[in-house]
C-alpha atoms as a PDB file:
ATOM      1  CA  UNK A   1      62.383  -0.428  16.699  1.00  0.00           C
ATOM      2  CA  UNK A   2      59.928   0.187  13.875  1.00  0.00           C
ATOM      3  CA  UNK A   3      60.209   3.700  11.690  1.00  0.00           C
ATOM      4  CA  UNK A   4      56.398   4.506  12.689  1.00  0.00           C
ATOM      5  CA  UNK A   5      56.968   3.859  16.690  1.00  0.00           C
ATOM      6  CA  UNK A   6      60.342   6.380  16.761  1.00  0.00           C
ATOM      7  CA  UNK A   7      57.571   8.537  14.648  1.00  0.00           C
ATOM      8  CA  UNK A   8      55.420   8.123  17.295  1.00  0.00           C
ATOM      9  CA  UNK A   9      57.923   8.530  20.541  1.00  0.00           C
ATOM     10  CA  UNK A  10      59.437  11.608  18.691  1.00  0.00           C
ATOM     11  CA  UNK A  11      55.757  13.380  18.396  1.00  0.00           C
ATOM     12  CA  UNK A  12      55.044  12.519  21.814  1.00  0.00           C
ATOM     13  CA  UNK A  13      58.637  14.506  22.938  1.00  0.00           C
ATOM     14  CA  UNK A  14      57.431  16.868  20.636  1.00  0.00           C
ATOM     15  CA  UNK A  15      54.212  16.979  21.987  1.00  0.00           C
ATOM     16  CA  UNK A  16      55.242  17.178  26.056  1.00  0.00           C
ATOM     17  CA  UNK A  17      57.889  20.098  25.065  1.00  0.00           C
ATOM     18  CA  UNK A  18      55.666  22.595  22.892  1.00  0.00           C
ATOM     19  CA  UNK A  19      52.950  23.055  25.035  1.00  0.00           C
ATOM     20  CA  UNK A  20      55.314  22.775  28.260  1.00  0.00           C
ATOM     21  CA  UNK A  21      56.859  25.762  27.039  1.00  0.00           C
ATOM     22  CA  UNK A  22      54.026  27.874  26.732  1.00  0.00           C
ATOM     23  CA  UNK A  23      52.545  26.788  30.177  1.00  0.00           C
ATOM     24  CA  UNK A  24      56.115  27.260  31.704  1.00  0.00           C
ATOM     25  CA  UNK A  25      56.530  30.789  30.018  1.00  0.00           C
ATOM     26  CA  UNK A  26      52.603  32.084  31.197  1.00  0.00           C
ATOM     27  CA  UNK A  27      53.700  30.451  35.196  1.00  0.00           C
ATOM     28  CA  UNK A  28      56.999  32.850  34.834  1.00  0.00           C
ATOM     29  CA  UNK A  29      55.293  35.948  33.742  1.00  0.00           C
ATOM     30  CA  UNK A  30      51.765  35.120  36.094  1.00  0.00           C
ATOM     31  CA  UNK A  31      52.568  33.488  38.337  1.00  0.00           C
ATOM     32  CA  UNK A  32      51.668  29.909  39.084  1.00  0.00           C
ATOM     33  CA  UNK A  33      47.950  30.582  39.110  1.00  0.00           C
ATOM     34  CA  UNK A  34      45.878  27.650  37.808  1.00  0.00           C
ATOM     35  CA  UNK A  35      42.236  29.665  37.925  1.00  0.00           C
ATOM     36  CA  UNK A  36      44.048  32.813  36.134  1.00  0.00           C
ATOM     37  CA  UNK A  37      45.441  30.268  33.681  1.00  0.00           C
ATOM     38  CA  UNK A  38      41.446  28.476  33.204  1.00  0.00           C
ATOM     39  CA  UNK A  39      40.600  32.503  33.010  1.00  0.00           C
ATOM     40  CA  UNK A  40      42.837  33.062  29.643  1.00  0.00           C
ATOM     41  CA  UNK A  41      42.038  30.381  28.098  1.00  0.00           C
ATOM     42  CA  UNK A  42      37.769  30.782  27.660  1.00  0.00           C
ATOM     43  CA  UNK A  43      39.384  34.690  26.875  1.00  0.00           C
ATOM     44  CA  UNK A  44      36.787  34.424  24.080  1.00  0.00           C
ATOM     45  CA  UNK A  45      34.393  32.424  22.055  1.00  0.00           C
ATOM     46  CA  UNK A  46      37.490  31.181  19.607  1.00  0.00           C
ATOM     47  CA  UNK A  47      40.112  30.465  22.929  1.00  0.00           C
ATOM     48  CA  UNK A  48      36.616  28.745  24.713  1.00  0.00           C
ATOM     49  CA  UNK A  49      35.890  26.220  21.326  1.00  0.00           C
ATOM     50  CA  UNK A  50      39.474  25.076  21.552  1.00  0.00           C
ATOM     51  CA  UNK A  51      39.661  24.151  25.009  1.00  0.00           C
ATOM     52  CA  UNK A  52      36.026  22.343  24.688  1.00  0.00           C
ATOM     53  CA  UNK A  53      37.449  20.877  21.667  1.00  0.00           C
ATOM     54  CA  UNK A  54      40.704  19.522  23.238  1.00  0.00           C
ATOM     55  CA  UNK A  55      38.960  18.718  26.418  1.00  0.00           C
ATOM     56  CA  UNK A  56      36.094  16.514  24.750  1.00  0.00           C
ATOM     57  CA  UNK A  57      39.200  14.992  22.831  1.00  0.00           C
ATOM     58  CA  UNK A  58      40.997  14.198  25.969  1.00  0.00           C
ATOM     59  CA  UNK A  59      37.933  12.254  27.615  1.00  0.00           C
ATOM     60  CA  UNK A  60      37.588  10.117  24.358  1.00  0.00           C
ATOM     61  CA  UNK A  61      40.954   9.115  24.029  1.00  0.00           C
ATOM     62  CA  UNK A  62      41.174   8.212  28.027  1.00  0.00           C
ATOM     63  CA  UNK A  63      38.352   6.113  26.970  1.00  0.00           C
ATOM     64  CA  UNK A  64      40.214   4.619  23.956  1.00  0.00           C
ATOM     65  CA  UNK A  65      43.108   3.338  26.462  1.00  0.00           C
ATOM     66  CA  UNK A  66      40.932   2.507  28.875  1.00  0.00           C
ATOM     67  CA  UNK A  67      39.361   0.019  26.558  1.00  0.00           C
ATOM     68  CA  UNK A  68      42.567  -0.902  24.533  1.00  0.00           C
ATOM     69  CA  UNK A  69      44.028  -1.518  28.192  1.00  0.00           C
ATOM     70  CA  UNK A  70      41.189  -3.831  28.961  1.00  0.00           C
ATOM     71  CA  UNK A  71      41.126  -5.931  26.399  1.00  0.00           C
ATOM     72  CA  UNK A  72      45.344  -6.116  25.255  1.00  0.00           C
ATOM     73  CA  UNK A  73      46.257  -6.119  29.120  1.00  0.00           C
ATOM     74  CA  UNK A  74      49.308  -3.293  28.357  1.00  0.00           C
ATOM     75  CA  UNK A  75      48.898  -1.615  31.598  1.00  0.00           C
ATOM     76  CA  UNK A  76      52.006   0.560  31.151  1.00  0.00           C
ATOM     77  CA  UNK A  77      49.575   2.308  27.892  1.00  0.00           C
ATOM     78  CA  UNK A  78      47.999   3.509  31.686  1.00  0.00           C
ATOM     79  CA  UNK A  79      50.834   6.279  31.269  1.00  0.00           C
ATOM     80  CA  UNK A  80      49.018   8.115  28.414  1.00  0.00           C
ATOM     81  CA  UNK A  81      45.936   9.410  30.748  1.00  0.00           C
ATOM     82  CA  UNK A  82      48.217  11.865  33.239  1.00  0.00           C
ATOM     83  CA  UNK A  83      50.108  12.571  30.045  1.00  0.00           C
ATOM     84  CA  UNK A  84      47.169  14.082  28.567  1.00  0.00           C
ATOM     85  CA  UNK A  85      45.321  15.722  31.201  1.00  0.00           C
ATOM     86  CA  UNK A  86      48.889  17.533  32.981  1.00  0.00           C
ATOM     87  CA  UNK A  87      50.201  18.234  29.073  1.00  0.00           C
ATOM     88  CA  UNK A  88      48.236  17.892  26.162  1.00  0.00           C
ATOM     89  CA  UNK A  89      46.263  15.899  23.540  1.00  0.00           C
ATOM     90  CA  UNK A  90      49.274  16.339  21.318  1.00  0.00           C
ATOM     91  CA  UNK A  91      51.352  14.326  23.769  1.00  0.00           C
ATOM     92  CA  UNK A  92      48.744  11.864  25.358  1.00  0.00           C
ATOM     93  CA  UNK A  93      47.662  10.675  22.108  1.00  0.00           C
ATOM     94  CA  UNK A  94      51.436   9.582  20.108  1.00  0.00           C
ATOM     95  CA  UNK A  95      51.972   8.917  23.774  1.00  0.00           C
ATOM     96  CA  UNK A  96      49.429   6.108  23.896  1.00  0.00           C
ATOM     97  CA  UNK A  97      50.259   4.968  20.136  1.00  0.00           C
ATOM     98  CA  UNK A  98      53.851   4.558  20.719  1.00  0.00           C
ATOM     99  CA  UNK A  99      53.075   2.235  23.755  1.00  0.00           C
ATOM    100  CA  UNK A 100      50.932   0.600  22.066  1.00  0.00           C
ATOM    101  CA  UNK A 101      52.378  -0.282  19.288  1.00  0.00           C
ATOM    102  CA  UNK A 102      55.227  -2.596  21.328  1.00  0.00           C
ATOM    103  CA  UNK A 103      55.067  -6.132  22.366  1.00  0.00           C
ATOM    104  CA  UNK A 104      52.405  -6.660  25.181  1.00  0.00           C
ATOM    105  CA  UNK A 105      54.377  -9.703  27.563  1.00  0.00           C
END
């Protein structure tokens, strides 16, 4: 396997773990509350630009596979689009690049 697709596979482990924690930790301490959780993060204007930020992000790469998918025919890139809307740009995205980065059969 290439150096830049373990890269890529070990950012999107990365990627699925970090923000994992941090969702798992605010579930134990608030319960598992998914309007209180929407609630903290647009806490304020700074918390509110992030999550527009990641979620305009998110739609634009699920566009990117959706194309890439299209036109290469790698159907298992498919994967990326849950990945980043249940976890996180920052594993959706290496996510999507280490898939598609392998042979399409």
């Amino acid at each position: 396997m290439p150096a830049l697709r373990v890269i890529y596979l070990v950012l999107a482990i990365i990627g699925a773990i970090v923000p994992m924690y941090f969702f798992v930790s605010w579930f134990l301490v608030n319960g598992f509350d998914l309007r209180a959780m929407a609630s903290a993060w647009n806490v304020n204007d700074a918390s509110s630009g992030l999550v527009w930020d990641l979620t305009i992000s998110a739609v634009v790469l699920s566009i990117w596979i959706l194309s890439e998918t299209y036109v290469r025919k790698n159907w298992i890139a498919l994967l990326a689009i849950p990945a980043t809307f249940c976890i996180g740009v920052s594993c959706g995205l290496p996510l999507f690049l280490f898939l598609r980065s392998g042979r399409i059969t």
